[in-house]
C-alpha atoms as a PDB file:
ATOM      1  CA  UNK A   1      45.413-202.903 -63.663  1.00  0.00           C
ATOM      2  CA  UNK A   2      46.407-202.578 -67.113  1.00  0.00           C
ATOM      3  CA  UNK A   3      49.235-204.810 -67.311  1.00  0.00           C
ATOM      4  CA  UNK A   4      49.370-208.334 -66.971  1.00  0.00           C
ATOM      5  CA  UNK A   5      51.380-210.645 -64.974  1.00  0.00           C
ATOM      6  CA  UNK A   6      54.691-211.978 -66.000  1.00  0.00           C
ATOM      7  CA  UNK A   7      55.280-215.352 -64.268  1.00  0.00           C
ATOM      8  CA  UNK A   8      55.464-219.145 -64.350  1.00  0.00           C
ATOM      9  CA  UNK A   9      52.401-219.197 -66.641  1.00  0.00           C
ATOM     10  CA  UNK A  10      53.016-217.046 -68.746  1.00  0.00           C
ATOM     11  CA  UNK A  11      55.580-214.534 -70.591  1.00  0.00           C
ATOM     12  CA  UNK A  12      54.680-211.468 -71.999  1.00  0.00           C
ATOM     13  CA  UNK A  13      56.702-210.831 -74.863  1.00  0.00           C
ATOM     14  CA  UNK A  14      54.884-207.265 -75.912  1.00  0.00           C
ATOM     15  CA  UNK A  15      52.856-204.580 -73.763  1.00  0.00           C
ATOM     16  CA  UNK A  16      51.901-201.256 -74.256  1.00  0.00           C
ATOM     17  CA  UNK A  17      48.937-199.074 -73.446  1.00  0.00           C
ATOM     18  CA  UNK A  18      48.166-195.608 -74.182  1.00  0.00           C
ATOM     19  CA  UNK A  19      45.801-192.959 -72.932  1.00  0.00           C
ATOM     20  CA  UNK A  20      44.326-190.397 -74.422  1.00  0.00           C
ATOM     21  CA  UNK A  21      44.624-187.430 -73.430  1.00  0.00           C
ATOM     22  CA  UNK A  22      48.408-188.224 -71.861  1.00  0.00           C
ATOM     23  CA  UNK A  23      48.384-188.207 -68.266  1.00  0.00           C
ATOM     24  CA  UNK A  24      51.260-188.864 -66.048  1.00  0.00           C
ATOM     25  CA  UNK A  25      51.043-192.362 -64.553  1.00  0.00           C
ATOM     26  CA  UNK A  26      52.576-194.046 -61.648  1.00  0.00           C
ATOM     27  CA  UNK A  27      53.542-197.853 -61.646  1.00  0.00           C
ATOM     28  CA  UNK A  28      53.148-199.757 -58.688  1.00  0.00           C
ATOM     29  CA  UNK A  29      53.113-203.635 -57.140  1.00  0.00           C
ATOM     30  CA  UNK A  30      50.194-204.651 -54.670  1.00  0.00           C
ATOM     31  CA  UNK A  31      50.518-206.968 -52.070  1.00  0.00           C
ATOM     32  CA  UNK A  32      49.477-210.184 -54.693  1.00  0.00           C
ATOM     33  CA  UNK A  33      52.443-208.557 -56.929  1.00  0.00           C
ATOM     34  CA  UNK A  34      49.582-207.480 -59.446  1.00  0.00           C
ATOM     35  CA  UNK A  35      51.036-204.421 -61.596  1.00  0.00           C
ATOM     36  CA  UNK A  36      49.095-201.661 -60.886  1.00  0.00           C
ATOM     37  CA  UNK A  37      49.054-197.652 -62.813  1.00  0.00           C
ATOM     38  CA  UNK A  38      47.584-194.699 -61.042  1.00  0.00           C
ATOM     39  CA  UNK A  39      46.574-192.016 -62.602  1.00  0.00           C
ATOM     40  CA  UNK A  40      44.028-188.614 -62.193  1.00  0.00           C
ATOM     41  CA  UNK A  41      41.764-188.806 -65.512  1.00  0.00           C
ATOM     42  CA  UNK A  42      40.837-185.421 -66.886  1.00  0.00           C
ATOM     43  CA  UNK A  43      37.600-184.180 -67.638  1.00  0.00           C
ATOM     44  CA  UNK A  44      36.071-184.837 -70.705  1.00  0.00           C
ATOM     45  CA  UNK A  45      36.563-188.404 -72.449  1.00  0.00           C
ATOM     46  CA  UNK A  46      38.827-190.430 -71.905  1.00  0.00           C
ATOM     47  CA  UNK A  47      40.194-193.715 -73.421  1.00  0.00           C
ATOM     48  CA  UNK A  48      42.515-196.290 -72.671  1.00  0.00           C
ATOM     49  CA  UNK A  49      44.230-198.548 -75.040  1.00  0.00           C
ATOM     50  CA  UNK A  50      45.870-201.957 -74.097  1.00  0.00           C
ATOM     51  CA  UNK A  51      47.671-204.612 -76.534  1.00  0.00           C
ATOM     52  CA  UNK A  52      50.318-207.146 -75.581  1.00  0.00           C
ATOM     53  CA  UNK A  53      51.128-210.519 -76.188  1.00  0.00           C
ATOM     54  CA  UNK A  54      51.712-212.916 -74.713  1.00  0.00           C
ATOM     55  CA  UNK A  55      53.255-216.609 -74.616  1.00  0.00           C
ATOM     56  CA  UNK A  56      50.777-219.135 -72.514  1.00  0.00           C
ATOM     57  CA  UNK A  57      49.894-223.250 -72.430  1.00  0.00           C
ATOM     58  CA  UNK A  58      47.190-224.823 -74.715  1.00  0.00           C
ATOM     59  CA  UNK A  59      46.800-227.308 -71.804  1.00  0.00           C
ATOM     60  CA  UNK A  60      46.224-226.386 -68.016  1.00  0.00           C
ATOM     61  CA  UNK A  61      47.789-228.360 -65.215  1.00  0.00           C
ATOM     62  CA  UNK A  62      45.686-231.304 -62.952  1.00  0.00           C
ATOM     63  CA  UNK A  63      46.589-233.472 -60.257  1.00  0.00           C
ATOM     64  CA  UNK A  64      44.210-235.556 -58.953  1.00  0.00           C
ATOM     65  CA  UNK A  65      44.983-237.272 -55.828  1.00  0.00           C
ATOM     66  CA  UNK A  66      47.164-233.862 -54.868  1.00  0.00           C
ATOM     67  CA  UNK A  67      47.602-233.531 -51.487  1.00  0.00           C
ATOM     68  CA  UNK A  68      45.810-231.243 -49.072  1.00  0.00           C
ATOM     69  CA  UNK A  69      48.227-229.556 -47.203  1.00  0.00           C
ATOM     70  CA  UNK A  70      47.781-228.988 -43.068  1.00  0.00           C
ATOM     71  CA  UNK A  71      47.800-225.422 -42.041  1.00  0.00           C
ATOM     72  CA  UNK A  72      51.130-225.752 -40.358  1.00  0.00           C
ATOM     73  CA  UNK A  73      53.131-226.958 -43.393  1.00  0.00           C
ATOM     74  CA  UNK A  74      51.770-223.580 -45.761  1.00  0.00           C
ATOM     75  CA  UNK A  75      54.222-221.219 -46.613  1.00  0.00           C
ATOM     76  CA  UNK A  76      53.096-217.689 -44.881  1.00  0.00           C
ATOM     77  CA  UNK A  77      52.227-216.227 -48.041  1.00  0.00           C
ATOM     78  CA  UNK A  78      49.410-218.559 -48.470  1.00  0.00           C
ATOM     79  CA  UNK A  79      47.646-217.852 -45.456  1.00  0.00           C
ATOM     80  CA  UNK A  80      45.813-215.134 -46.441  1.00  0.00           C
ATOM     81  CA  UNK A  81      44.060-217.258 -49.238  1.00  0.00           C
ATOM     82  CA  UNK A  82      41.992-219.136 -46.292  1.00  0.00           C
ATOM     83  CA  UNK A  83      40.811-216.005 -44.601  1.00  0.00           C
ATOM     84  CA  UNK A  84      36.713-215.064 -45.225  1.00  0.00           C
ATOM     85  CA  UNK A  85      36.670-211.857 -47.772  1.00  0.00           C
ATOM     86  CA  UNK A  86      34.293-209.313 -48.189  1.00  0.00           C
ATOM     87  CA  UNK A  87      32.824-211.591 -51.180  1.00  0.00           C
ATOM     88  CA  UNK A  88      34.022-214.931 -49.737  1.00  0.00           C
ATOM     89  CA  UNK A  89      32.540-215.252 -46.524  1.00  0.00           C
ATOM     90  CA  UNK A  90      33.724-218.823 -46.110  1.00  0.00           C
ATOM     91  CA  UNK A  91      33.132-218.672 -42.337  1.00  0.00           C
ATOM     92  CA  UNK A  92      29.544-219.609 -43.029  1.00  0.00           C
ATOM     93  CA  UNK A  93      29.429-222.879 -45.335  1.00  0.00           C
ATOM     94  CA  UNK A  94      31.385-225.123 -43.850  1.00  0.00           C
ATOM     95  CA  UNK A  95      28.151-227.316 -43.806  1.00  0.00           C
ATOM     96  CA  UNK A  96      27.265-227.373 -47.095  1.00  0.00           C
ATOM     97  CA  UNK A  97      31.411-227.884 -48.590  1.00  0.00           C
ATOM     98  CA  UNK A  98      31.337-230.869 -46.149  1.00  0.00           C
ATOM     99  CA  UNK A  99      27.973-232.448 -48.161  1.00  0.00           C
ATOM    100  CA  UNK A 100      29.741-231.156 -51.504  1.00  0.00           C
ATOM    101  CA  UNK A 101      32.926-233.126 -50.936  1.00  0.00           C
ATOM    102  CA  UNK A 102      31.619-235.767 -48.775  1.00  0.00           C
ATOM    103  CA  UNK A 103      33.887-239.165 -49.042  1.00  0.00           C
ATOM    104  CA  UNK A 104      36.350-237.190 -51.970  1.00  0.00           C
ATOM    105  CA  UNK A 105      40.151-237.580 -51.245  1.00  0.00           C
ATOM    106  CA  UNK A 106      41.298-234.285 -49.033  1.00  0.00           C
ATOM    107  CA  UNK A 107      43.135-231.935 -51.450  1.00  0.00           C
ATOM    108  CA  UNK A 108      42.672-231.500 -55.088  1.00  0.00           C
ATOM    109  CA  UNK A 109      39.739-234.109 -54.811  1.00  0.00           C
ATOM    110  CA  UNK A 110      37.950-232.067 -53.394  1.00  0.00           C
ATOM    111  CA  UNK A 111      38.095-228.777 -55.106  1.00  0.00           C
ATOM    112  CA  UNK A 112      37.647-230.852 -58.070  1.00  0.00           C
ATOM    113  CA  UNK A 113      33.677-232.063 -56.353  1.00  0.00           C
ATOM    114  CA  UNK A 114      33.438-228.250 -55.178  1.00  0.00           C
ATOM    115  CA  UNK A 115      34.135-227.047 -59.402  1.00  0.00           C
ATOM    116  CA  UNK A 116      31.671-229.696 -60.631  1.00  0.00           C
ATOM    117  CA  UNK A 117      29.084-228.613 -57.982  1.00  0.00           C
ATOM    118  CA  UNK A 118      29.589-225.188 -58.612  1.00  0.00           C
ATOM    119  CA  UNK A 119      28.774-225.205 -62.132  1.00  0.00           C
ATOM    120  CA  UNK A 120      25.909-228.007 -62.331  1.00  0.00           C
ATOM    121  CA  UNK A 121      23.844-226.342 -59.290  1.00  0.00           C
ATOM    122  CA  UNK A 122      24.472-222.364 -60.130  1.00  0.00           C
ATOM    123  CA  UNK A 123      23.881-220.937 -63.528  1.00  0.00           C
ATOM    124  CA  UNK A 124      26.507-219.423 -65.312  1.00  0.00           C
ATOM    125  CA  UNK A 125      24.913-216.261 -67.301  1.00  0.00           C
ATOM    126  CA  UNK A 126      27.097-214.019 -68.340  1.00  0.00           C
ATOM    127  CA  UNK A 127      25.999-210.237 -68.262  1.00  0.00           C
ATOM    128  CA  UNK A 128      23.307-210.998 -65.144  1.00  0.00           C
ATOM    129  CA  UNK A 129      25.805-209.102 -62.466  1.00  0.00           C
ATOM    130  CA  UNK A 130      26.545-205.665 -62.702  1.00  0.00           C
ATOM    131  CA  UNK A 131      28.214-205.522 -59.610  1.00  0.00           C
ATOM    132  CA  UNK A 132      30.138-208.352 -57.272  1.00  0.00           C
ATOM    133  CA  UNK A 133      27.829-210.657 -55.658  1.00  0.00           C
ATOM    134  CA  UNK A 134      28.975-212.091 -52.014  1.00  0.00           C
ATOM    135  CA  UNK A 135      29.264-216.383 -52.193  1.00  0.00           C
ATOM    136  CA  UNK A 136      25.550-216.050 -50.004  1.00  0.00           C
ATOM    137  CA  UNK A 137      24.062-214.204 -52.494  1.00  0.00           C
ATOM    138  CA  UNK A 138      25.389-215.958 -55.277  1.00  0.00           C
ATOM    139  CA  UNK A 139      24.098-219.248 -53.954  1.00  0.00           C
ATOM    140  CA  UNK A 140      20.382-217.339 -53.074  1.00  0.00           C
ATOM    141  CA  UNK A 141      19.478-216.486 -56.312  1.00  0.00           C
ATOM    142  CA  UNK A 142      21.314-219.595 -57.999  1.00  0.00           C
ATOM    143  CA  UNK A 143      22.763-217.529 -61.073  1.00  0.00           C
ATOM    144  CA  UNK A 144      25.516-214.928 -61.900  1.00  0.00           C
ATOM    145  CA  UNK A 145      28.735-214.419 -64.003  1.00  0.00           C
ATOM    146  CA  UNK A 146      32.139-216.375 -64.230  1.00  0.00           C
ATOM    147  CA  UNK A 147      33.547-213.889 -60.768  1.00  0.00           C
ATOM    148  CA  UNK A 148      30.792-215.134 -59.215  1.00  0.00           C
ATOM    149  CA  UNK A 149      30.596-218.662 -59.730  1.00  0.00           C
ATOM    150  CA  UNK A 150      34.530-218.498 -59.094  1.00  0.00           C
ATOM    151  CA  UNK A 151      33.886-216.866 -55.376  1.00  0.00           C
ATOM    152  CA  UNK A 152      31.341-219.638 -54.587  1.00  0.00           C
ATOM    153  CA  UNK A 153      33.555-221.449 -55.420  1.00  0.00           C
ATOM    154  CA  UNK A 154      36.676-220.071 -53.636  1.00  0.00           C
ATOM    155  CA  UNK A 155      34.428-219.708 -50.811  1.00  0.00           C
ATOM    156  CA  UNK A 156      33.630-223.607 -50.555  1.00  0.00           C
ATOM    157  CA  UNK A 157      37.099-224.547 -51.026  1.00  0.00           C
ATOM    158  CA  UNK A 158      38.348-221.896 -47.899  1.00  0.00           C
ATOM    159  CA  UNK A 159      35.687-223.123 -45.644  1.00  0.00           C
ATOM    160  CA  UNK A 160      37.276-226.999 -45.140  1.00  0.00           C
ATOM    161  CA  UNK A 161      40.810-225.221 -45.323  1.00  0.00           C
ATOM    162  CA  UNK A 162      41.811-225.365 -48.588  1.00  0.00           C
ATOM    163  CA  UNK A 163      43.274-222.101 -49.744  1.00  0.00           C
ATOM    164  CA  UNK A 164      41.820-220.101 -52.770  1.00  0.00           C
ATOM    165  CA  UNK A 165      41.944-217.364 -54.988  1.00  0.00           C
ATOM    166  CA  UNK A 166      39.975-215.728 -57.653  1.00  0.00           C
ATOM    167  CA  UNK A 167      42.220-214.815 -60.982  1.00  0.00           C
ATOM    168  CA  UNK A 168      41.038-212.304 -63.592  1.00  0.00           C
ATOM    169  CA  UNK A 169      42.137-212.235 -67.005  1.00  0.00           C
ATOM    170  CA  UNK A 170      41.242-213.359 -70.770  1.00  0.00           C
ATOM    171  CA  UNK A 171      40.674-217.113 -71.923  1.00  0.00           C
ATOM    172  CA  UNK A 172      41.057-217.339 -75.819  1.00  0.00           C
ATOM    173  CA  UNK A 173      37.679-218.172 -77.336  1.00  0.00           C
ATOM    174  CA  UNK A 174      35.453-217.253 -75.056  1.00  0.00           C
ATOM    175  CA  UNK A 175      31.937-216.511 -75.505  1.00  0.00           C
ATOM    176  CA  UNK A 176      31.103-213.525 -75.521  1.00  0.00           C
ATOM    177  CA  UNK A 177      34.285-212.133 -75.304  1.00  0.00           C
ATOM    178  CA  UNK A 178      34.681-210.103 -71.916  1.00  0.00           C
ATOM    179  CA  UNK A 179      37.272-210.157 -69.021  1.00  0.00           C
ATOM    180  CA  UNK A 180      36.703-213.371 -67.425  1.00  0.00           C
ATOM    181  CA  UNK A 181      37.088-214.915 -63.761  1.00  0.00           C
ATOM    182  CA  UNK A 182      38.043-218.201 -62.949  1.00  0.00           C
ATOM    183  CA  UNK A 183      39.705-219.666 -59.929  1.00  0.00           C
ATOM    184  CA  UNK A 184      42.958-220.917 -58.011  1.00  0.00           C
ATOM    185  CA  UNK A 185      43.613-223.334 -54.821  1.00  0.00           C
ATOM    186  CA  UNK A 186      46.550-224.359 -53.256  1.00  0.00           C
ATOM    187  CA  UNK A 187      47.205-228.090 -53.168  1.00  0.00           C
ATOM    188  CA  UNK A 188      49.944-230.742 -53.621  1.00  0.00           C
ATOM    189  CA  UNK A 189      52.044-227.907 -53.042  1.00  0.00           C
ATOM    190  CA  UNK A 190      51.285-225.279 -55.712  1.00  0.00           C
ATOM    191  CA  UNK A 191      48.174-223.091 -57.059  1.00  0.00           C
ATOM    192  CA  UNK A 192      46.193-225.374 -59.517  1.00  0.00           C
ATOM    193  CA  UNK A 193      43.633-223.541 -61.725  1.00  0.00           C
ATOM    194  CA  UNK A 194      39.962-224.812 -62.109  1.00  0.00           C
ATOM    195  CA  UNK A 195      36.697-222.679 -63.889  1.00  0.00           C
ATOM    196  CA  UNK A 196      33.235-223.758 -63.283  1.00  0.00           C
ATOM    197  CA  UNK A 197      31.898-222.089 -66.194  1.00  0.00           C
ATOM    198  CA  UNK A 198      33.349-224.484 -68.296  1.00  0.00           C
ATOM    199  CA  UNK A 199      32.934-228.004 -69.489  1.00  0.00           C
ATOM    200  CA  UNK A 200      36.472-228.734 -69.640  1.00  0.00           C
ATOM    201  CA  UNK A 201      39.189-227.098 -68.449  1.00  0.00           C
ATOM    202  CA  UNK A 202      41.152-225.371 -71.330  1.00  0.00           C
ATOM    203  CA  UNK A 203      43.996-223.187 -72.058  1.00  0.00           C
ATOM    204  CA  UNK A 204      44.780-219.800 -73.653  1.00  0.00           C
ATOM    205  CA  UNK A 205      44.792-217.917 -70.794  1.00  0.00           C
ATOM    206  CA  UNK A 206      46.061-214.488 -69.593  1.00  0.00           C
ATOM    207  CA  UNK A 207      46.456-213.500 -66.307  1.00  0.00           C
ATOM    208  CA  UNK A 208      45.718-210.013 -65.428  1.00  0.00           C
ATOM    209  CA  UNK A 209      45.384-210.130 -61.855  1.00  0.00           C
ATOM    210  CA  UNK A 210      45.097-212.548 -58.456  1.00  0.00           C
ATOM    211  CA  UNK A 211      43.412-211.736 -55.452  1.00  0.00           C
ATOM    212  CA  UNK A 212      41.917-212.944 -52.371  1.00  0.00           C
ATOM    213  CA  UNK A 213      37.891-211.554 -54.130  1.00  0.00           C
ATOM    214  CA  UNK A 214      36.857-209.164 -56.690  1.00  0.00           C
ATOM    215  CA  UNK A 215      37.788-206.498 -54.281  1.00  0.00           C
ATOM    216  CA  UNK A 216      41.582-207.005 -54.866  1.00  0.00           C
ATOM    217  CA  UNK A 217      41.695-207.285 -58.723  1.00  0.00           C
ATOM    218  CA  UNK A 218      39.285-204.976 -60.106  1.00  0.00           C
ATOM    219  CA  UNK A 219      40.633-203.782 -63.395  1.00  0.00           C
ATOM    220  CA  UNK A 220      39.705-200.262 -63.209  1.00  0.00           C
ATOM    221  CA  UNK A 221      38.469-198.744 -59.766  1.00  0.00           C
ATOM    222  CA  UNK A 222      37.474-195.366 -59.869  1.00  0.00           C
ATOM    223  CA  UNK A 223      37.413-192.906 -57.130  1.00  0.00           C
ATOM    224  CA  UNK A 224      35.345-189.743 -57.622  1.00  0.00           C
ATOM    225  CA  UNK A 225      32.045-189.296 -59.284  1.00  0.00           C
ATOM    226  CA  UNK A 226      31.013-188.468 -62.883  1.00  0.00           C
ATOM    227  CA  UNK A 227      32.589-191.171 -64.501  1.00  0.00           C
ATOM    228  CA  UNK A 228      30.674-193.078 -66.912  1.00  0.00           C
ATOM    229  CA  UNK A 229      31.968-196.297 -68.746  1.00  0.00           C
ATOM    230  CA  UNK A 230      30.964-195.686 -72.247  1.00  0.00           C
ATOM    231  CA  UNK A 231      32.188-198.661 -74.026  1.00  0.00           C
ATOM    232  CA  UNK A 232      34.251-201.540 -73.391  1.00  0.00           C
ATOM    233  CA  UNK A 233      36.052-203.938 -76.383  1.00  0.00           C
ATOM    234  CA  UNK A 234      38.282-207.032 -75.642  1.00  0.00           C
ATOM    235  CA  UNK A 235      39.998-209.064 -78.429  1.00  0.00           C
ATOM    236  CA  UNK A 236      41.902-212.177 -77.937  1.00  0.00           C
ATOM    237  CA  UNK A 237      43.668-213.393 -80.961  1.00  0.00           C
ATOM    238  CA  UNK A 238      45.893-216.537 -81.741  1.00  0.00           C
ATOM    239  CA  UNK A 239      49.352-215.738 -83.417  1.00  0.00           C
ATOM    240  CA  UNK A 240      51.214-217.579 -85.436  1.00  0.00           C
END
């Protein structure tokens, strides 16, 4: 997923990328409308090249008090955002999201106690997950990176009903600079964004991809052996 999203929250004004050697490339939509290219890399190395820009909000949307919406009144297309994933397995914490949002208004209330939770009880350490963590694990070992705090998270929300999804992009500033995972859930009628690795939520963010886990919006998934991620370099700049 090289491209990112153009949508209500954004507007990409510029993209390119280029790949060196040139390889034919097919374009392609998934199921979350994520823009997708396919390609067969060649032996040797390889390198892929991405710039674009893009025209986002300094300030992200809240609502408190938002509604939560009954099962029955969600549009189909939200549906699949309450289902247990192979990294949200939100079948088995309804327990513990009940004690997280205990007397908090239903809806945006209470993903707003589930954020806060998330990030004061699991440590956000960026670079401790070389691989995606399920929501159990993650809350085991009490640690991992922004996807995984994000699937807790998402997992938490799904388990009293509240639909969810993990979004993958860039968030201006960030420290260290990487691809970074935050969050979406569904109330009042529309997705609302929240991030429990940070203080306060901010803007400058670019969407990549959405998806119901990590397994849906991996940025590069590889298929075949012998390939070896030598190096990896993400800049986010402000223009005038």
């Amino acid at each position: 997923m090289l491209r990112p999203l153009n949508g209500a929250q954004q507007w990409i004004t510029t993209s390119s990328y280029i790949v060196e050697p040139e390889v034919p490339i097919i374009e392609s939509n998934d199921n979350y409308r994520n823009a997708c290219q396919r390609l067969i890399a060649p032996l040797g190395e390889f390198i892929i090249r991405t710039f674009f820009e893009a025209v986002t909000t300094e300030h992200i949307d809240s609502a408190p008090g938002a509604d939560f919406i009954e099962i029955q009144n969600l549009p189909h297309q939200i549906l699949p955002y309450l289902l247990p994933s192979r990294y949200c397995e939100s079948d088995r914490f309804g327990d513990l999201a009940r004690e997280v949002v205990n007397d908090a208004l239903p809806g945006y209330d209470q993903v707003s106690k589930i954020n806060e939770w998330v990030r004061n009880s699991i440590r956000y350490i960026p670079g401790s997950s070389d691989s995606p963590l399920s929501a159990i694990e993650v809350h085991n070992r009490g640690y991992g990176v922004c996807r995984d705090l994000a699937q807790l998270a998402i997992t938490l929300c799904r388990s009293i009903s509240i639909p969810a999804r993990l979004v993958v992009g860039y968030l201006y500033q960030l420290e260290p600079m990487d691809l970074h995972a935050w969050f979406e859930a569904y109330v009042g009628g529309r997705w609302y964004s929240f991030d429990p690795t940070q203080s306060d939520l901010r803007g400058g963010r670019v969407i990549i991809a959405v998806g119901r886990d990590a397994a849906d919006v991996s940025i590069f998934h590889q298929f075949g052996l012998g390939c070896i991620l030598n190096s990896m370099d993400v800049q986010v700049n402000l223009l005038d």
